[in-house]
N, C-alpha and C. Protein backbone atom coordinates (compact mmCIF):
# COMPACT_ATOMS: atom_id res chain seq x y z
N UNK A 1 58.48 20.17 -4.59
CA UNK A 1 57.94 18.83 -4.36
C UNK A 1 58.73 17.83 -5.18
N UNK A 2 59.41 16.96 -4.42
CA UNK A 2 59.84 15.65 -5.16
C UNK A 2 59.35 14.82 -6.10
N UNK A 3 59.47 14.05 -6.59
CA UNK A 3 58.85 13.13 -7.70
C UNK A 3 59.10 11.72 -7.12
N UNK A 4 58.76 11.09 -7.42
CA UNK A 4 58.26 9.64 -6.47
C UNK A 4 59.07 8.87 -8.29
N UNK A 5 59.64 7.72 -7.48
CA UNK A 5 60.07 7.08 -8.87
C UNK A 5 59.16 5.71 -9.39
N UNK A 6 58.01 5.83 -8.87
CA UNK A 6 56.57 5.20 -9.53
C UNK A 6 56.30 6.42 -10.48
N UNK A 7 56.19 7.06 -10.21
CA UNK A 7 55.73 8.18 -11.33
C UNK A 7 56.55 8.58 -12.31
N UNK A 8 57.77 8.53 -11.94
CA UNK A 8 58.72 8.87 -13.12
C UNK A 8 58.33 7.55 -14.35
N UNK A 9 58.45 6.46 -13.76
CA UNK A 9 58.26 4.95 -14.59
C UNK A 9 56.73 4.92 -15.14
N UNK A 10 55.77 5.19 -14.49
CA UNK A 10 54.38 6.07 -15.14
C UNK A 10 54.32 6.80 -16.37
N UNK A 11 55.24 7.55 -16.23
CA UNK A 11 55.22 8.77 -17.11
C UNK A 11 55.89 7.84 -19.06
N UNK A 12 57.13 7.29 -18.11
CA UNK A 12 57.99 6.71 -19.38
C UNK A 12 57.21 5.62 -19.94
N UNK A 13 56.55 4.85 -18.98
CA UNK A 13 55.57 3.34 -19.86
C UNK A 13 54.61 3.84 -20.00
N UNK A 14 53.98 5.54 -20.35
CA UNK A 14 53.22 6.12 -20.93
C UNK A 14 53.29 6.54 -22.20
N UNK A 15 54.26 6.92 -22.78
CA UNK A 15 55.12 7.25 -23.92
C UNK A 15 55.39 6.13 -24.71
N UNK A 16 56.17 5.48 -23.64
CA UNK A 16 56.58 3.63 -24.14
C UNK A 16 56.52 2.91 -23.47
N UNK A 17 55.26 2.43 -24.09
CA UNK A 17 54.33 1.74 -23.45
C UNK A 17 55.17 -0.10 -23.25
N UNK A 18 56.36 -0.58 -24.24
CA UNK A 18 56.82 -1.75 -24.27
C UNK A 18 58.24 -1.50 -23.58
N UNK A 19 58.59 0.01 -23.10
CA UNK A 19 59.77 0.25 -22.14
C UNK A 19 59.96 -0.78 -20.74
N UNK A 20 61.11 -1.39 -20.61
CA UNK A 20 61.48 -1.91 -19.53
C UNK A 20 62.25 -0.67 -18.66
N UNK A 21 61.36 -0.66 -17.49
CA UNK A 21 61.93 0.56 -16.63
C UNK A 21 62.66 0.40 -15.43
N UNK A 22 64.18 0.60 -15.35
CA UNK A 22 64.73 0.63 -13.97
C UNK A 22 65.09 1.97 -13.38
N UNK A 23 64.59 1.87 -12.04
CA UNK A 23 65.00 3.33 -11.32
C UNK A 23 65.95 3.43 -10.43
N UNK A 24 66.59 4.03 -9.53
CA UNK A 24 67.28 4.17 -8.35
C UNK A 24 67.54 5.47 -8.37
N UNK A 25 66.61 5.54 -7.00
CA UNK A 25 66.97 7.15 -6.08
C UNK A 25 68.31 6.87 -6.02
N UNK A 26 69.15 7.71 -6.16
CA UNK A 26 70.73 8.30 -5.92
C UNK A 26 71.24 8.69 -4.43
N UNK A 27 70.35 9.68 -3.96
CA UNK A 27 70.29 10.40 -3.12
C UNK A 27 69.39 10.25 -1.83
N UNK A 28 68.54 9.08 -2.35
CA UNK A 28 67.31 9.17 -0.98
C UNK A 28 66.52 10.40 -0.77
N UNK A 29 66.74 11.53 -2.22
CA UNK A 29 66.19 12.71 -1.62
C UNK A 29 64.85 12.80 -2.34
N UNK A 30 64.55 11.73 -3.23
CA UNK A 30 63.70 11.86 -4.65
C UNK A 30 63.55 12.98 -5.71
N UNK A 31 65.09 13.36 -6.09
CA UNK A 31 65.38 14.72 -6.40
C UNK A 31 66.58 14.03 -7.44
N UNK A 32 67.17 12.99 -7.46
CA UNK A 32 68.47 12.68 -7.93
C UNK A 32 68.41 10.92 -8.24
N UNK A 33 68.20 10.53 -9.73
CA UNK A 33 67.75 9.60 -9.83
C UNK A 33 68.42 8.93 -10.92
N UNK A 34 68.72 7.54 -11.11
CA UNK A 34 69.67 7.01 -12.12
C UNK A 34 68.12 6.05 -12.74
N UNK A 35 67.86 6.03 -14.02
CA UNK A 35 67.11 5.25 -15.01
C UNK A 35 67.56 4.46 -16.07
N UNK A 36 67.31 3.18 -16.28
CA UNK A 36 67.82 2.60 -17.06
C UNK A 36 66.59 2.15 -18.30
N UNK A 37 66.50 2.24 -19.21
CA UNK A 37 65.04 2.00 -20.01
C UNK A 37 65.83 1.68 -21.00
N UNK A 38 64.83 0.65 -21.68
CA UNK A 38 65.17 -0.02 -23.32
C UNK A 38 63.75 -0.37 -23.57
N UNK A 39 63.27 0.41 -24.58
CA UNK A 39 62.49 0.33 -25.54
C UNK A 39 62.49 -0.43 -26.95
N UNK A 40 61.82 -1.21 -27.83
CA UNK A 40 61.70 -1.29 -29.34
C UNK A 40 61.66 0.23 -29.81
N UNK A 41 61.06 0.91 -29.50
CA UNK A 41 61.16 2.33 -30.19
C UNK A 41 62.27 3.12 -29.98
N UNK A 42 63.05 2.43 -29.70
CA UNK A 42 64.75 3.18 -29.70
C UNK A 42 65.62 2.63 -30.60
N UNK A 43 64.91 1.85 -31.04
CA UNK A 43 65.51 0.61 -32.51
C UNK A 43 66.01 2.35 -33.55
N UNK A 44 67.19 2.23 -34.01
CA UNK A 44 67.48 2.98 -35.08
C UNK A 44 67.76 4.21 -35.03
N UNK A 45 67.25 4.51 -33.47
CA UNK A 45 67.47 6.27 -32.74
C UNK A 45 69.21 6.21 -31.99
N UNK A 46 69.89 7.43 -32.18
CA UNK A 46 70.97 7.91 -31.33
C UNK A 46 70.70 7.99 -30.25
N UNK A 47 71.72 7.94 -29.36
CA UNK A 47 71.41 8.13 -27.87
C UNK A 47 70.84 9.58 -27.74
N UNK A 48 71.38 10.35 -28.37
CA UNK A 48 70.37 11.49 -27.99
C UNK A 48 69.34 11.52 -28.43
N UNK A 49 68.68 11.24 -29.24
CA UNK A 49 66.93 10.82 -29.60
C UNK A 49 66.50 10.01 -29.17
N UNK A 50 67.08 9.16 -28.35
CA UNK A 50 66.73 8.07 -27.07
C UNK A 50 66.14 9.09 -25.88
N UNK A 51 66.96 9.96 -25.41
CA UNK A 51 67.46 10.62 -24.01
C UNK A 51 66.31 11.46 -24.25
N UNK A 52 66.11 12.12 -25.55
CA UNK A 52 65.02 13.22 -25.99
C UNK A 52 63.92 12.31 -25.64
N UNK A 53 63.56 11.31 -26.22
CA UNK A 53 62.15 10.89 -25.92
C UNK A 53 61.78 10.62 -24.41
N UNK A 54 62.98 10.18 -23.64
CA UNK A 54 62.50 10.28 -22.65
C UNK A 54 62.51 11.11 -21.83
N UNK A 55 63.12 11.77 -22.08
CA UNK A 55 62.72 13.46 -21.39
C UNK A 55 61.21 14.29 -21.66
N UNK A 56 60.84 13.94 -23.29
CA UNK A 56 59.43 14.73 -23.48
C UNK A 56 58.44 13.27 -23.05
N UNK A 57 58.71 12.27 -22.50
CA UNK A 57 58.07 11.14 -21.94
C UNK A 57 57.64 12.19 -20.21
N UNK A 58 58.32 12.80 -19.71
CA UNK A 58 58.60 13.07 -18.56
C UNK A 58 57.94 14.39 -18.43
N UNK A 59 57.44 15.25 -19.84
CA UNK A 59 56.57 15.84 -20.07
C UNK A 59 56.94 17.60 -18.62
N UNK A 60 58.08 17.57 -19.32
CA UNK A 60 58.38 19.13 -18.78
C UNK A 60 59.14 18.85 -17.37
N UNK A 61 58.53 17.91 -16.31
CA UNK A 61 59.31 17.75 -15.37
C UNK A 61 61.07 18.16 -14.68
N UNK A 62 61.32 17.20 -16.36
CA UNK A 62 63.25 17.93 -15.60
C UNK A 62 63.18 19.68 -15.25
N UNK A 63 63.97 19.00 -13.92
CA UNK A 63 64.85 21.30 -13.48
C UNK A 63 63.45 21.48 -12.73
N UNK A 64 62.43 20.73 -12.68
CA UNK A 64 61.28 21.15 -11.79
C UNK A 64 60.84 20.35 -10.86
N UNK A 65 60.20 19.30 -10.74
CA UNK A 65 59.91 18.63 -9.72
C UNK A 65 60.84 17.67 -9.55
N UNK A 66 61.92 17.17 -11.00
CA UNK A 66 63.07 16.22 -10.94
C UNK A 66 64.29 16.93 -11.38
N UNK A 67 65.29 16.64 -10.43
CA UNK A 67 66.31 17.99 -10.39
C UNK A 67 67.25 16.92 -11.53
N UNK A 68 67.63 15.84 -11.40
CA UNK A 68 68.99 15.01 -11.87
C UNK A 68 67.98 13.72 -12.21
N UNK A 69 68.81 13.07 -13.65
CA UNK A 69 68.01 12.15 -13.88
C UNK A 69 69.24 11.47 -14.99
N UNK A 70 70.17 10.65 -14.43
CA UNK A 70 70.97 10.24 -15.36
C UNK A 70 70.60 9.04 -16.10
N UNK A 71 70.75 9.14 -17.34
CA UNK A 71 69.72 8.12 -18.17
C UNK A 71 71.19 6.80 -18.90
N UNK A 72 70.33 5.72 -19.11
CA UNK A 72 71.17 4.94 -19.57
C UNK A 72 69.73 4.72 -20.53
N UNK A 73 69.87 4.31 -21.80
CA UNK A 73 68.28 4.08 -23.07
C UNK A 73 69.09 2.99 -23.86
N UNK A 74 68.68 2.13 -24.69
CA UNK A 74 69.15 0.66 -25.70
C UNK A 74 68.07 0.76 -26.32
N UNK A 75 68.05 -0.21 -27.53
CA UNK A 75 67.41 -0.91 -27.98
C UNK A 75 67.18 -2.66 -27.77
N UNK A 76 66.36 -3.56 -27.41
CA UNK A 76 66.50 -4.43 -27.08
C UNK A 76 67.59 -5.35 -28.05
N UNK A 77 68.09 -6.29 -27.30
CA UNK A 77 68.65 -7.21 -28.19
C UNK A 77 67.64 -8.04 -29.03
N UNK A 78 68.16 -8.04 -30.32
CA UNK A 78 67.45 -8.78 -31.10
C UNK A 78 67.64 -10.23 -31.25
């Protein structure tokens, strides 16, 4: 079963809750998806402790109901 990219953005302004969330299906297949998110709570984090939070934001999902999920994460401009 696919993942709908309302729910993916659900999941992430669940976690982070002040996340600005952009999506785009890739593929049209809802299987392959490009995200763009910037949080305040990415203030001071590496991109990989960015990428981590939003992956355990997504709460097990990747490799299961969301196959590809290429992430772009910031911190807002100050």
């Amino acid at each position: 079963m696919a993942m709908d990219a309302r729910e993916i953005e659900a999941l992430i302004k669940a976690a982070l809750p002040d996340a600005r969330v952009e999506i785009r299906d890739l593929a049209g297949d809802g299987d392959h998806y490009a995200a763009v998110v910037v949080s305040s709570k990415f203030a001071g984090k590496t991109r990989v402790q960015q990428h981590q939070m939003v992956y355990e934001a997504l709460k097990g999902s990747m490799g299961g109901q969301l196959h590809a999920l290429a992430l772009q994460t910031a911190a807002p401009d100050a």
